[in-house]
PDB file of N, CA and C in Angstrom:
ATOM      1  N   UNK A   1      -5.839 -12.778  34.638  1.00  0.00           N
ATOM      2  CA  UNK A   1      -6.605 -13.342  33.561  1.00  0.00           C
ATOM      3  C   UNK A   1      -7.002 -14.766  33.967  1.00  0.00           C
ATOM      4  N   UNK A   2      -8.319 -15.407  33.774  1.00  0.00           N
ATOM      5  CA  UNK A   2      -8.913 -16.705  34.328  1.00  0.00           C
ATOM      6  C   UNK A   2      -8.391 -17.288  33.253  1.00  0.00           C
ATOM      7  N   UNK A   3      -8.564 -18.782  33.688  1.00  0.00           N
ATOM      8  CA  UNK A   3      -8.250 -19.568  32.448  1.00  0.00           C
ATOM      9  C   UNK A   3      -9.087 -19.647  31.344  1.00  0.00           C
ATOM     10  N   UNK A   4     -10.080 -19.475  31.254  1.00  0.00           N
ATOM     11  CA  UNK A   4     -11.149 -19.332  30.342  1.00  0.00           C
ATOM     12  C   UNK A   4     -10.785 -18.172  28.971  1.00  0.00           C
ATOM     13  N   UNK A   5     -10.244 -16.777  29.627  1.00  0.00           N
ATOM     14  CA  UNK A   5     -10.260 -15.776  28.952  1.00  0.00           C
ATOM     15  C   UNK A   5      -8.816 -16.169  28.518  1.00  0.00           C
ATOM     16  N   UNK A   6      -7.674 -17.038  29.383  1.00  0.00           N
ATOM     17  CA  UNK A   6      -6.769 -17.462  28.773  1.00  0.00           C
ATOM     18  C   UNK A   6      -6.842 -18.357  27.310  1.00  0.00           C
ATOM     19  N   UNK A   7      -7.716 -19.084  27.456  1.00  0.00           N
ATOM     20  CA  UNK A   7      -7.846 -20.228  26.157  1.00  0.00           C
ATOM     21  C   UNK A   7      -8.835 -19.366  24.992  1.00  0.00           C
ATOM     22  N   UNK A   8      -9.763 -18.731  25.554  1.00  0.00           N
ATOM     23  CA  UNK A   8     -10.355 -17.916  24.309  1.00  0.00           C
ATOM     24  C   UNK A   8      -9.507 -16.603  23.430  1.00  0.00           C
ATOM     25  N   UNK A   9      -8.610 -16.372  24.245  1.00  0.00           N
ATOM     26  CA  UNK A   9      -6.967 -15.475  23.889  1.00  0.00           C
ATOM     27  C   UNK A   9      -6.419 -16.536  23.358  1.00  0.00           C
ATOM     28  N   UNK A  10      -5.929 -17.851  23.189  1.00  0.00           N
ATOM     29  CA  UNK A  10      -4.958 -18.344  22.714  1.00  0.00           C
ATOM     30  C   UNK A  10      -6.017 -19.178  21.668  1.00  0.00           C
ATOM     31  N   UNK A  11      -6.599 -19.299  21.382  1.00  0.00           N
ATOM     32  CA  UNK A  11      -7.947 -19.643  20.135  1.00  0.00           C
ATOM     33  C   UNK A  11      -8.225 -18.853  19.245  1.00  0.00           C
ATOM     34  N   UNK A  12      -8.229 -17.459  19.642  1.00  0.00           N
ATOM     35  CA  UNK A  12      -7.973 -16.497  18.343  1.00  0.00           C
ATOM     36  C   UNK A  12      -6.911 -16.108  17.888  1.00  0.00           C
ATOM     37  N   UNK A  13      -5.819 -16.543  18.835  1.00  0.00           N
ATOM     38  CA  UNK A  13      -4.613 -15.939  18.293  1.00  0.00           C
ATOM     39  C   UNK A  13      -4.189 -17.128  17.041  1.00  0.00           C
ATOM     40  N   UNK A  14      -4.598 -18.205  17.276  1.00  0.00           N
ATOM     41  CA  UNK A  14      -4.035 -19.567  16.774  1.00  0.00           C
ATOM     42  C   UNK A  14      -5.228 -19.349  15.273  1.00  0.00           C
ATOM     43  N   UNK A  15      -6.329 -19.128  15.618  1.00  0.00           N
ATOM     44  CA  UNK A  15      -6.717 -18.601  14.479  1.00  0.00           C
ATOM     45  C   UNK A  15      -6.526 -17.556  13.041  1.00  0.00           C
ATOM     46  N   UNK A  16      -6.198 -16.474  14.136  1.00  0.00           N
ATOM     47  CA  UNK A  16      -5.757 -15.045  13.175  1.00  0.00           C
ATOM     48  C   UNK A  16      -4.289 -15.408  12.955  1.00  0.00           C
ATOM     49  N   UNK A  17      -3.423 -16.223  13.332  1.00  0.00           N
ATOM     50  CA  UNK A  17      -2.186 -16.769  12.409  1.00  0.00           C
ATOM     51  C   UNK A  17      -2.330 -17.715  11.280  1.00  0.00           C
ATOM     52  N   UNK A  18      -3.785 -18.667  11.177  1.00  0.00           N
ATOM     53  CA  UNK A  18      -3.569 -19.520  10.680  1.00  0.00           C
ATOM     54  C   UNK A  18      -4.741 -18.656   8.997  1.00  0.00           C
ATOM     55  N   UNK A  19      -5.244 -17.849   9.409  1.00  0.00           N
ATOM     56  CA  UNK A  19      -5.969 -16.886   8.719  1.00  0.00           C
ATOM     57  C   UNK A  19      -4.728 -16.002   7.826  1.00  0.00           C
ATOM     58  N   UNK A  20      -3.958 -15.543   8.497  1.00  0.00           N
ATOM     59  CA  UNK A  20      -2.773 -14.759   8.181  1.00  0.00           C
ATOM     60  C   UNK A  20      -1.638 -15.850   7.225  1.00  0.00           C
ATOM     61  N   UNK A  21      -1.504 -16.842   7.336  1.00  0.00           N
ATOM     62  CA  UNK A  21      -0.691 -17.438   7.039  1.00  0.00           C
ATOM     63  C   UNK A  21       0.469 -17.697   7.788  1.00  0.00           C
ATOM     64  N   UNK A  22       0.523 -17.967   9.048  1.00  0.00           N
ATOM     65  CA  UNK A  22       1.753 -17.675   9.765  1.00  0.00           C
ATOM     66  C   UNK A  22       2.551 -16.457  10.066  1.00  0.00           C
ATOM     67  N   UNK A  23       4.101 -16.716  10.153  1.00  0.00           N
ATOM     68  CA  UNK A  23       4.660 -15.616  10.028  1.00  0.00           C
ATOM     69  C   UNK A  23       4.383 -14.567   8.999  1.00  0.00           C
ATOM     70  N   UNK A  24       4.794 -15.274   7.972  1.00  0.00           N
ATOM     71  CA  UNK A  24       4.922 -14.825   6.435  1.00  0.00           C
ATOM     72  C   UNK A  24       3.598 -13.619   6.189  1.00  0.00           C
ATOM     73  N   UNK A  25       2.338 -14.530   6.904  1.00  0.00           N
ATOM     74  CA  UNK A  25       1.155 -13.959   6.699  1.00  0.00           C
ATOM     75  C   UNK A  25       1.076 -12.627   7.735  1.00  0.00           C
ATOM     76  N   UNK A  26       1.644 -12.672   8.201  1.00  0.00           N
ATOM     77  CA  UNK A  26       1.789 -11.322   9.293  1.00  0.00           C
ATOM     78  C   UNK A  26       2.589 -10.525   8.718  1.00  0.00           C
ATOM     79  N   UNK A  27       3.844 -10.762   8.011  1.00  0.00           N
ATOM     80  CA  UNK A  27       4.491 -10.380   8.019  1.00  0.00           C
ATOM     81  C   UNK A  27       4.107  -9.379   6.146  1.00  0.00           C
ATOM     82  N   UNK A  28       3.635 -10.019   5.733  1.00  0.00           N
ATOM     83  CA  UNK A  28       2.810  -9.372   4.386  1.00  0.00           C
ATOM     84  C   UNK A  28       1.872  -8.419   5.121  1.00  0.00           C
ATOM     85  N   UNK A  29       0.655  -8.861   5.545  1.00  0.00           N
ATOM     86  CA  UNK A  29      -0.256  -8.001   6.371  1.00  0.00           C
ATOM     87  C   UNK A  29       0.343  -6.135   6.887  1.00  0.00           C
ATOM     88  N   UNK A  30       1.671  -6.696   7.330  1.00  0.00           N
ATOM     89  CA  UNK A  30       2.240  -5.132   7.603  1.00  0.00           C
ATOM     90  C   UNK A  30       2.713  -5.055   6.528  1.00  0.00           C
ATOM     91  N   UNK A  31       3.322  -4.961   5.453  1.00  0.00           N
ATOM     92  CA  UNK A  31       3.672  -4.318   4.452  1.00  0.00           C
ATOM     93  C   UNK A  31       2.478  -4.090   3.582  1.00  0.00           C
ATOM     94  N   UNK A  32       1.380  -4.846   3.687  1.00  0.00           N
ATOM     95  CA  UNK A  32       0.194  -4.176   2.712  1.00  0.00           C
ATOM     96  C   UNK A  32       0.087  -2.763   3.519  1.00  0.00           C
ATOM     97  N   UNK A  33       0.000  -2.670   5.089  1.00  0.00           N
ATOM     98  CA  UNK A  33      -0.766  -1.608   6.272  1.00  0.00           C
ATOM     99  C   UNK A  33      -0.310  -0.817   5.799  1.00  0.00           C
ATOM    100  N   UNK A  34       1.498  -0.759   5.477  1.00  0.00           N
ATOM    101  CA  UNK A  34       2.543   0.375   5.444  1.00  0.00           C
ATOM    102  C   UNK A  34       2.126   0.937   3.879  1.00  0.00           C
ATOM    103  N   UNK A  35       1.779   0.102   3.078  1.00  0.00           N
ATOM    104  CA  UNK A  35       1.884   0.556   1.850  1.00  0.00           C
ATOM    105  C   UNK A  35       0.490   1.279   1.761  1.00  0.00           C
ATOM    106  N   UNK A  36      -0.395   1.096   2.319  1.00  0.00           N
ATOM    107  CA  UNK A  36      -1.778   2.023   2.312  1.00  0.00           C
ATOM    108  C   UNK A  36      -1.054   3.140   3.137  1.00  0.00           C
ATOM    109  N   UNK A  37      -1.001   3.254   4.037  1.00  0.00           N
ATOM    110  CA  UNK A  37      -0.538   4.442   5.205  1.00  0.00           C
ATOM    111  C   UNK A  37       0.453   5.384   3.587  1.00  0.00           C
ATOM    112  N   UNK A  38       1.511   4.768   3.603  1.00  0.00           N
ATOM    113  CA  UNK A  38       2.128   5.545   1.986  1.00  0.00           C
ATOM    114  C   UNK A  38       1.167   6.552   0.987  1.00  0.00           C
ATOM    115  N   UNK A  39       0.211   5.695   0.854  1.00  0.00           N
ATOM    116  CA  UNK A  39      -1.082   6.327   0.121  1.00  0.00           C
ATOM    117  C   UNK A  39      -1.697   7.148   0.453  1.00  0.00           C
ATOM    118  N   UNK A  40      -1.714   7.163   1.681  1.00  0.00           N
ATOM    119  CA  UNK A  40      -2.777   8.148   2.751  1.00  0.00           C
ATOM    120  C   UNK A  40      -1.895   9.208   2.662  1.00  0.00           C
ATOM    121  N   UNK A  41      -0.600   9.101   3.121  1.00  0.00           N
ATOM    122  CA  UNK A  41       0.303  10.417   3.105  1.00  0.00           C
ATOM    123  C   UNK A  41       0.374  11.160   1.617  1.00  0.00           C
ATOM    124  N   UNK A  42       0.872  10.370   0.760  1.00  0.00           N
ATOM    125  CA  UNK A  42       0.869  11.011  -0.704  1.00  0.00           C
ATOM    126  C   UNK A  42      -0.745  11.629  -0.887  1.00  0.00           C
ATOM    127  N   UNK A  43      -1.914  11.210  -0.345  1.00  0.00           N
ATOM    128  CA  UNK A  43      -3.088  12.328  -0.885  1.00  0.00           C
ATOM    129  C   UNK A  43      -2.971  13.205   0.432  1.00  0.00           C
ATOM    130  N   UNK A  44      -2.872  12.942   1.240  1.00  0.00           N
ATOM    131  CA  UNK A  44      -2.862  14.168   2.291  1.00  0.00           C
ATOM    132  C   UNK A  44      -2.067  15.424   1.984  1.00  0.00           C
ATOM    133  N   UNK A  45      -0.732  14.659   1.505  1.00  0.00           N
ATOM    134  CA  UNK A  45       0.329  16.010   0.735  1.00  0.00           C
ATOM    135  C   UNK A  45       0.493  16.931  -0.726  1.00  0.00           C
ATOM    136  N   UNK A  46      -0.938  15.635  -1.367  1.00  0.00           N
ATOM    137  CA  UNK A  46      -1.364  16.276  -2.449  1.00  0.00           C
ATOM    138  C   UNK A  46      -2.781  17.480  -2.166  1.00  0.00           C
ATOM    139  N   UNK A  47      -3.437  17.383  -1.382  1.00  0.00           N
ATOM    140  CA  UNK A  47      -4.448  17.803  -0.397  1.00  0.00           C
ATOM    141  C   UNK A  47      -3.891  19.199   0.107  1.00  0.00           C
ATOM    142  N   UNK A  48      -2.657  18.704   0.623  1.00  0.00           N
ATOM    143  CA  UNK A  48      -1.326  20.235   1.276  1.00  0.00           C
ATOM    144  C   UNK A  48      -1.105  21.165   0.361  1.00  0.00           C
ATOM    145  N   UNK A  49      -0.734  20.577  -1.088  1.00  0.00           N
ATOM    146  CA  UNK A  49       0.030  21.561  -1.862  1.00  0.00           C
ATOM    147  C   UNK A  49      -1.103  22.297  -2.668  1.00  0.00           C
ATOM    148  N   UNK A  50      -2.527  21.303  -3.106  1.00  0.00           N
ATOM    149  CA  UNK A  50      -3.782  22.005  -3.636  1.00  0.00           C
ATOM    150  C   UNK A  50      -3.743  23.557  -3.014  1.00  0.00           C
ATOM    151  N   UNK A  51      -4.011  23.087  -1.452  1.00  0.00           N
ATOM    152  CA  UNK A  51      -4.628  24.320  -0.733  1.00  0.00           C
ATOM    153  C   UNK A  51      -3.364  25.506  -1.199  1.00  0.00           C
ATOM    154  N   UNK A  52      -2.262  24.821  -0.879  1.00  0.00           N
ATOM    155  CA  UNK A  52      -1.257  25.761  -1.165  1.00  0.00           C
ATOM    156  C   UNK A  52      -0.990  26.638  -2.298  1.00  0.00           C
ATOM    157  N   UNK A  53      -1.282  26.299  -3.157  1.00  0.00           N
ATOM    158  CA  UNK A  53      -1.247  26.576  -4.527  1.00  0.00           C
ATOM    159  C   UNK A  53      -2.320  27.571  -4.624  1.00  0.00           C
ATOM    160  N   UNK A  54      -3.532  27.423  -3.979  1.00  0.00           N
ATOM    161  CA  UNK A  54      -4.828  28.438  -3.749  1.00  0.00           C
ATOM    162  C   UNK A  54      -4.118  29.843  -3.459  1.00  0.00           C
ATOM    163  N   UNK A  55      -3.627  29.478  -2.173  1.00  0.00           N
ATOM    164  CA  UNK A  55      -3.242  30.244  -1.240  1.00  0.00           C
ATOM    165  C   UNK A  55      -2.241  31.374  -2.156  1.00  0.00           C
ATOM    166  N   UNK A  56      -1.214  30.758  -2.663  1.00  0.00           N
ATOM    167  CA  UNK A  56      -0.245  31.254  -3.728  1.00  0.00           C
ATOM    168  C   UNK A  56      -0.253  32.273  -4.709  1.00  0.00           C
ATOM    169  N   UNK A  57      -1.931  31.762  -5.554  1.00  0.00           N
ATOM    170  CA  UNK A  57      -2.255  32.334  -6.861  1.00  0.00           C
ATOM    171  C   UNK A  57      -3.310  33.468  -5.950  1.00  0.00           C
ATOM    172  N   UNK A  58      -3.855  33.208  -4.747  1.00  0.00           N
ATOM    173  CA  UNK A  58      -4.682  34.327  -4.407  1.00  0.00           C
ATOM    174  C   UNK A  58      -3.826  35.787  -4.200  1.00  0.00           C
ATOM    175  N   UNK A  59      -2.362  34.959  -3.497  1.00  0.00           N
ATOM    176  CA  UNK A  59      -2.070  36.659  -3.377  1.00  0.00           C
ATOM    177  C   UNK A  59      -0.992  36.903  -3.535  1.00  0.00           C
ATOM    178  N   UNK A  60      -0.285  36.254  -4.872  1.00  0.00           N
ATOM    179  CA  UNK A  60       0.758  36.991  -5.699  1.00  0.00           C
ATOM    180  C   UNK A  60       0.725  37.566  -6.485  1.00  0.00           C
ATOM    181  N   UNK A  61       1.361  38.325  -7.059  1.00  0.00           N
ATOM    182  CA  UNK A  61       1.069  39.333  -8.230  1.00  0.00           C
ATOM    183  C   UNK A  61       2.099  38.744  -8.994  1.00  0.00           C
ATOM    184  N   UNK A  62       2.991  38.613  -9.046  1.00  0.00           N
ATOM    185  CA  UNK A  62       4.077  37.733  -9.754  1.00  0.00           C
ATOM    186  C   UNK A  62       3.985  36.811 -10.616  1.00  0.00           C
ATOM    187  N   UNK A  63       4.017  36.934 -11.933  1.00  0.00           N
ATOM    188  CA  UNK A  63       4.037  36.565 -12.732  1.00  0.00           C
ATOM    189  C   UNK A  63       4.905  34.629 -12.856  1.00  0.00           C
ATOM    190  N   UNK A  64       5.951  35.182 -12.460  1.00  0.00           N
ATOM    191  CA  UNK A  64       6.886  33.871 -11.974  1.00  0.00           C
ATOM    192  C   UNK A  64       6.904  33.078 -11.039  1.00  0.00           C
ATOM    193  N   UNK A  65       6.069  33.542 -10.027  1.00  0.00           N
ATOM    194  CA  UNK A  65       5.497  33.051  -9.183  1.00  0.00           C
ATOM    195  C   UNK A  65       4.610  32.012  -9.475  1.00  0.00           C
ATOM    196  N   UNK A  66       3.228  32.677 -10.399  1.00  0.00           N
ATOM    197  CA  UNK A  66       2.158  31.616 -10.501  1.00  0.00           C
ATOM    198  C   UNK A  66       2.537  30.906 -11.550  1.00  0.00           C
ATOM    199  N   UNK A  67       3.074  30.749 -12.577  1.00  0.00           N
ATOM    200  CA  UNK A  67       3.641  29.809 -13.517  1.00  0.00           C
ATOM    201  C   UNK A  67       4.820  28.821 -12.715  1.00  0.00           C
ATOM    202  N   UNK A  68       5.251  29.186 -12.299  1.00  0.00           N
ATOM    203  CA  UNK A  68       6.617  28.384 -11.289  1.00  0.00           C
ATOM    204  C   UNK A  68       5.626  27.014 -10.456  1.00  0.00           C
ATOM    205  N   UNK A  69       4.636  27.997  -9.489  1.00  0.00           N
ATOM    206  CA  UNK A  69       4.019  27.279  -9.144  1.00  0.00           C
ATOM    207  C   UNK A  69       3.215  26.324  -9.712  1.00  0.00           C
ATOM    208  N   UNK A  70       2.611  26.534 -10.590  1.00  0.00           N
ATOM    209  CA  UNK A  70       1.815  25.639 -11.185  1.00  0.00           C
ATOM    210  C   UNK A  70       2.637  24.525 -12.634  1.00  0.00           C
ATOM    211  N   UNK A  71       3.877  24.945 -12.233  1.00  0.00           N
ATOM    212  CA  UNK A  71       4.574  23.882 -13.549  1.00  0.00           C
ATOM    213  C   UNK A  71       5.076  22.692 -12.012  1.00  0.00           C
ATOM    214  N   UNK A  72       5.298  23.544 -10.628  1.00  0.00           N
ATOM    215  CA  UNK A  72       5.965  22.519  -9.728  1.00  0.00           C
ATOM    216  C   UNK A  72       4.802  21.608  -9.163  1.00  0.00           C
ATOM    217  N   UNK A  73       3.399  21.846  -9.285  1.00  0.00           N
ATOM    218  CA  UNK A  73       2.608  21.208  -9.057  1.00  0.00           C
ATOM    219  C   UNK A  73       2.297  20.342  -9.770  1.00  0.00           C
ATOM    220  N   UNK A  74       2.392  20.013 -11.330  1.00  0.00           N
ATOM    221  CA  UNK A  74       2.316  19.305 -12.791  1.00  0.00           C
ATOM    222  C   UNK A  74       3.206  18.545 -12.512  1.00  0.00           C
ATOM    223  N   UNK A  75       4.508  18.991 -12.088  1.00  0.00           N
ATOM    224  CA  UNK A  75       5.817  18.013 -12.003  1.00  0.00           C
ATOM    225  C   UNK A  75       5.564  16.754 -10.682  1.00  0.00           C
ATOM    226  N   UNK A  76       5.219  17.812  -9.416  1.00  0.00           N
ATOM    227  CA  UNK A  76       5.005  17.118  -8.891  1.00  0.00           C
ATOM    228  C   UNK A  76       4.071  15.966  -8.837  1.00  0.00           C
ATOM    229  N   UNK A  77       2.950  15.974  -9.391  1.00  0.00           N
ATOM    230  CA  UNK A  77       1.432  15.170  -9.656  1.00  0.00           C
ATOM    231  C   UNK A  77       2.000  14.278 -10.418  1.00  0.00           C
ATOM    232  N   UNK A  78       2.986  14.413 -11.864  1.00  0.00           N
ATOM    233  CA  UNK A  78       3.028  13.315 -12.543  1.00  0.00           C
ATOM    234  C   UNK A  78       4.097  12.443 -11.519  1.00  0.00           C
ATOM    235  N   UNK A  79       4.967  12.745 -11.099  1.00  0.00           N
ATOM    236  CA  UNK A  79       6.234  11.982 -10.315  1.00  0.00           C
ATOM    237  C   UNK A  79       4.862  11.021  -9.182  1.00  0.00           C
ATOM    238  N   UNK A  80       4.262  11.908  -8.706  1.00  0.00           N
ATOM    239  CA  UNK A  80       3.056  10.854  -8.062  1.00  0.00           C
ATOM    240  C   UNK A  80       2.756   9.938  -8.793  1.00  0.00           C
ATOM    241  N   UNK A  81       2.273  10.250 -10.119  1.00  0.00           N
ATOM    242  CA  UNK A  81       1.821   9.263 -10.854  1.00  0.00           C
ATOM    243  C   UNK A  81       2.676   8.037 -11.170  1.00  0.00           C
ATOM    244  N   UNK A  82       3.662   8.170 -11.656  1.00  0.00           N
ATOM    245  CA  UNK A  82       4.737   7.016 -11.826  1.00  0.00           C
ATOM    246  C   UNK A  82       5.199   6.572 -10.592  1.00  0.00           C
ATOM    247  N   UNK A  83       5.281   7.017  -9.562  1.00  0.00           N
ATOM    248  CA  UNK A  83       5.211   6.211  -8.245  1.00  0.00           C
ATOM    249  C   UNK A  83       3.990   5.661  -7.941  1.00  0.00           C
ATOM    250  N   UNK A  84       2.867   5.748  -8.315  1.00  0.00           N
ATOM    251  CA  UNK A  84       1.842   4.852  -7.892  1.00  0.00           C
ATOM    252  C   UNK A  84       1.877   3.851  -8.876  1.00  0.00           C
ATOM    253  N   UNK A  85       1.849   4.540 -10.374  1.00  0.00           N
ATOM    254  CA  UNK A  85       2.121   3.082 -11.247  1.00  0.00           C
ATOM    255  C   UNK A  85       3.457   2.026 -11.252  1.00  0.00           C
ATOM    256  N   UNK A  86       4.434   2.410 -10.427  1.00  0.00           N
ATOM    257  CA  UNK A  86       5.538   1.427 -10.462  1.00  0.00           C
ATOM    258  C   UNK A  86       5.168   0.752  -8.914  1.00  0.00           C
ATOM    259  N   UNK A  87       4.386   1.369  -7.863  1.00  0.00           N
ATOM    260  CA  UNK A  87       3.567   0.467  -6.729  1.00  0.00           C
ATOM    261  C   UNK A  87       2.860  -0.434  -7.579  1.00  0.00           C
ATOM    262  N   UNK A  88       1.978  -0.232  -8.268  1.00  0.00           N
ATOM    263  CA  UNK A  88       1.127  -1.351  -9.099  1.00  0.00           C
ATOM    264  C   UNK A  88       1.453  -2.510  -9.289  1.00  0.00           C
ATOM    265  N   UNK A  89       2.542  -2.378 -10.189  1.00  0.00           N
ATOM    266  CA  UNK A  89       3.104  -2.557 -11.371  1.00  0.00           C
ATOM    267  C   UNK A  89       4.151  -3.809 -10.234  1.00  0.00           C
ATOM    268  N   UNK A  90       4.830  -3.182  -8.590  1.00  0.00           N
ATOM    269  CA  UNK A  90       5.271  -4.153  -7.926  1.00  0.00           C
ATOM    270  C   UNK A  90       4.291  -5.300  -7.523  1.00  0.00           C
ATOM    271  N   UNK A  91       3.455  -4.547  -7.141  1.00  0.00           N
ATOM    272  CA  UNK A  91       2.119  -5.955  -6.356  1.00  0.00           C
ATOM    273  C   UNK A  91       1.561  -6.987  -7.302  1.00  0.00           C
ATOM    274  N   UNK A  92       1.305  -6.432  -8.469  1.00  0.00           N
ATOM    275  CA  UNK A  92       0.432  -7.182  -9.674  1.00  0.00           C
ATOM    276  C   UNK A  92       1.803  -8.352  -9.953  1.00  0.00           C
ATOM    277  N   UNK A  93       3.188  -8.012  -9.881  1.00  0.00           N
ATOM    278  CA  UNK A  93       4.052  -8.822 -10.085  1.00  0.00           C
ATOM    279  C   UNK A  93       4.141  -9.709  -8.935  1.00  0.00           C
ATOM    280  N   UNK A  94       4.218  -9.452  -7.670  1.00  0.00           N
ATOM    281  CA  UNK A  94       4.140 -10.472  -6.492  1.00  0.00           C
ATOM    282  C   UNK A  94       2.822 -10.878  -6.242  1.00  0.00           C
ATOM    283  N   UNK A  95       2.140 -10.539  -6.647  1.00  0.00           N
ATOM    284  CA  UNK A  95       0.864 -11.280  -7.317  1.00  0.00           C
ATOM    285  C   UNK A  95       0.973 -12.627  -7.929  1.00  0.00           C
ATOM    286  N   UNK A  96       1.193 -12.075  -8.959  1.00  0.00           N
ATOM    287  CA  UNK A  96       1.663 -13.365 -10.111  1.00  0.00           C
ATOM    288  C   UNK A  96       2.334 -14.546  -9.666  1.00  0.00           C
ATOM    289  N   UNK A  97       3.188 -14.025  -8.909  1.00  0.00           N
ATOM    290  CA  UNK A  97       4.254 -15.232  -8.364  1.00  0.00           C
ATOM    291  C   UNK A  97       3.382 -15.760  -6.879  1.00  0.00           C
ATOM    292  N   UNK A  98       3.184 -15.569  -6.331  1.00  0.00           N
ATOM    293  CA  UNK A  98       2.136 -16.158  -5.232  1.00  0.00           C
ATOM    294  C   UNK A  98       1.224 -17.079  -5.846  1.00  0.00           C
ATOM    295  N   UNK A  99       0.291 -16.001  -7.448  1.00  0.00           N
ATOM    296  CA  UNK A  99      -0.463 -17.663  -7.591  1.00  0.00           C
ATOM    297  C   UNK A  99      -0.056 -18.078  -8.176  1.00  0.00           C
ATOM    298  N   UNK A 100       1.479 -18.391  -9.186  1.00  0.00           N
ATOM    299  CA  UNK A 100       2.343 -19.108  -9.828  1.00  0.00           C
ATOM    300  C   UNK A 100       2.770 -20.133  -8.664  1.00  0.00           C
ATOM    301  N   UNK A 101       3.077 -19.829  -7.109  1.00  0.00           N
ATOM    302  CA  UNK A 101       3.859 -20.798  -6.360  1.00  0.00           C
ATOM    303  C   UNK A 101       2.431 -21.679  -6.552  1.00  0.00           C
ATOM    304  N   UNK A 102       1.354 -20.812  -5.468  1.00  0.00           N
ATOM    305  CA  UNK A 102       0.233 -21.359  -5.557  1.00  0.00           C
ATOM    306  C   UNK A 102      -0.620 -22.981  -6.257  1.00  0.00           C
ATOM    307  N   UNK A 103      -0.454 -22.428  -7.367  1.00  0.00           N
ATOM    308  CA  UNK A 103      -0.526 -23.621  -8.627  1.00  0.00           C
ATOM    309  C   UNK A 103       0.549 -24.920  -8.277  1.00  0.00           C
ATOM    310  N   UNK A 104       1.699 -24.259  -8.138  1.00  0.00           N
ATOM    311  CA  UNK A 104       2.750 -25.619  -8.051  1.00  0.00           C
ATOM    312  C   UNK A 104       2.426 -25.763  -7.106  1.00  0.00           C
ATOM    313  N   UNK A 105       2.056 -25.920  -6.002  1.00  0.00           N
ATOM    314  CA  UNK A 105       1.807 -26.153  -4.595  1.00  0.00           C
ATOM    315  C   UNK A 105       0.855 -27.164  -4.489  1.00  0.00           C
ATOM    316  N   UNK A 106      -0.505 -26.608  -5.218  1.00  0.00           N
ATOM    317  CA  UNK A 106      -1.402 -27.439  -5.575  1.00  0.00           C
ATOM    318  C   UNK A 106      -1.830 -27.882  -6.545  1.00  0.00           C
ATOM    319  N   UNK A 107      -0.977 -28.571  -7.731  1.00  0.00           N
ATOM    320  CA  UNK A 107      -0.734 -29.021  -8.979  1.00  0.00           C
ATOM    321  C   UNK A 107      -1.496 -30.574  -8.543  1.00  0.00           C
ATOM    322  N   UNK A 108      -2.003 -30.951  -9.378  1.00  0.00           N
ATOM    323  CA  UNK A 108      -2.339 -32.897  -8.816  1.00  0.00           C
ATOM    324  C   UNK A 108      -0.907 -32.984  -9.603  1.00  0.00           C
ATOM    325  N   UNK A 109      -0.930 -34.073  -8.442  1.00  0.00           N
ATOM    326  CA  UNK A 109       1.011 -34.902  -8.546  1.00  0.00           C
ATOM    327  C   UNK A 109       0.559 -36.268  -9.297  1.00  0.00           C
ATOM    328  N   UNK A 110       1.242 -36.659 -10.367  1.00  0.00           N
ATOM    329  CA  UNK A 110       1.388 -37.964 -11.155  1.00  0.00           C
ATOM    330  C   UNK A 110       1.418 -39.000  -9.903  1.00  0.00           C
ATOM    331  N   UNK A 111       0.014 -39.729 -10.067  1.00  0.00           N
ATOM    332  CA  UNK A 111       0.339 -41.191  -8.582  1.00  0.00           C
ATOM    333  C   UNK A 111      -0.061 -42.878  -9.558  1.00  0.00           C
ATOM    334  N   UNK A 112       1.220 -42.770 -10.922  1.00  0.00           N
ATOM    335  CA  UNK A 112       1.055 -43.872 -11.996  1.00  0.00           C
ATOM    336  C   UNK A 112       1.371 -44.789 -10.867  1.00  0.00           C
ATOM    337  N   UNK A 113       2.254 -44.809 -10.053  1.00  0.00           N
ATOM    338  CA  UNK A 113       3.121 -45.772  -9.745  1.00  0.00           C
ATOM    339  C   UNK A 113       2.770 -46.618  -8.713  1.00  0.00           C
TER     340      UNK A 113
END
């Protein structure tokens, strides 16, 4: 690596930390990544059990079957649901407190003296 491509590597890096917030800011950045990726899996597996459920009611005859199935799909969808609303329900709260520090951080300070 020339020195050139060295300093234009250490100029963005010094950037995208100071963009990020430092550690902290990196270190949020992956827990937002992880918490989308979470999301992606929960519709992909809601996506799984749809088809499945197709698949199910096309070729059972069973009575207990397609009611079983379709009360474990209800169960399952709402338990989704209260796991996405108690995700919310975490961020909107560390929310709050970020622009609660926020504010005190940048409060104008009394300069009577």
């Amino acid at each position: 690596m020339s020195i050139e491509e060295q300093g234009i590597f250490q100029s963005q890096a010094r950037a995208a930390s100071e963009q990020l917030g430092g550690k902290d800011g990196l270190r949020e950045m992956q827990k937002r990544s992880v918490f989308y990726l979470d999301e992606r899996i929960y519709a992909y597996l809601l996506g799984l059990a749809a088809i499945g459920l197709c698949v199910v009611w096309a070729t059972s005859s069973s009575k207990l079957v397609l009611y079983g199935s379709l009360g474990l799909v209800i169960v399952l969808t709402v338990l989704w649901g209260f796991s996405r609303i108690r995700g919310i329900e975490r961020l909107r709260r560390e929310r709050e407190m970020q622009a609660g520090s926020f504010e005190a951080t940048n409060s104008p300070r009394d300069t009577d003296g």
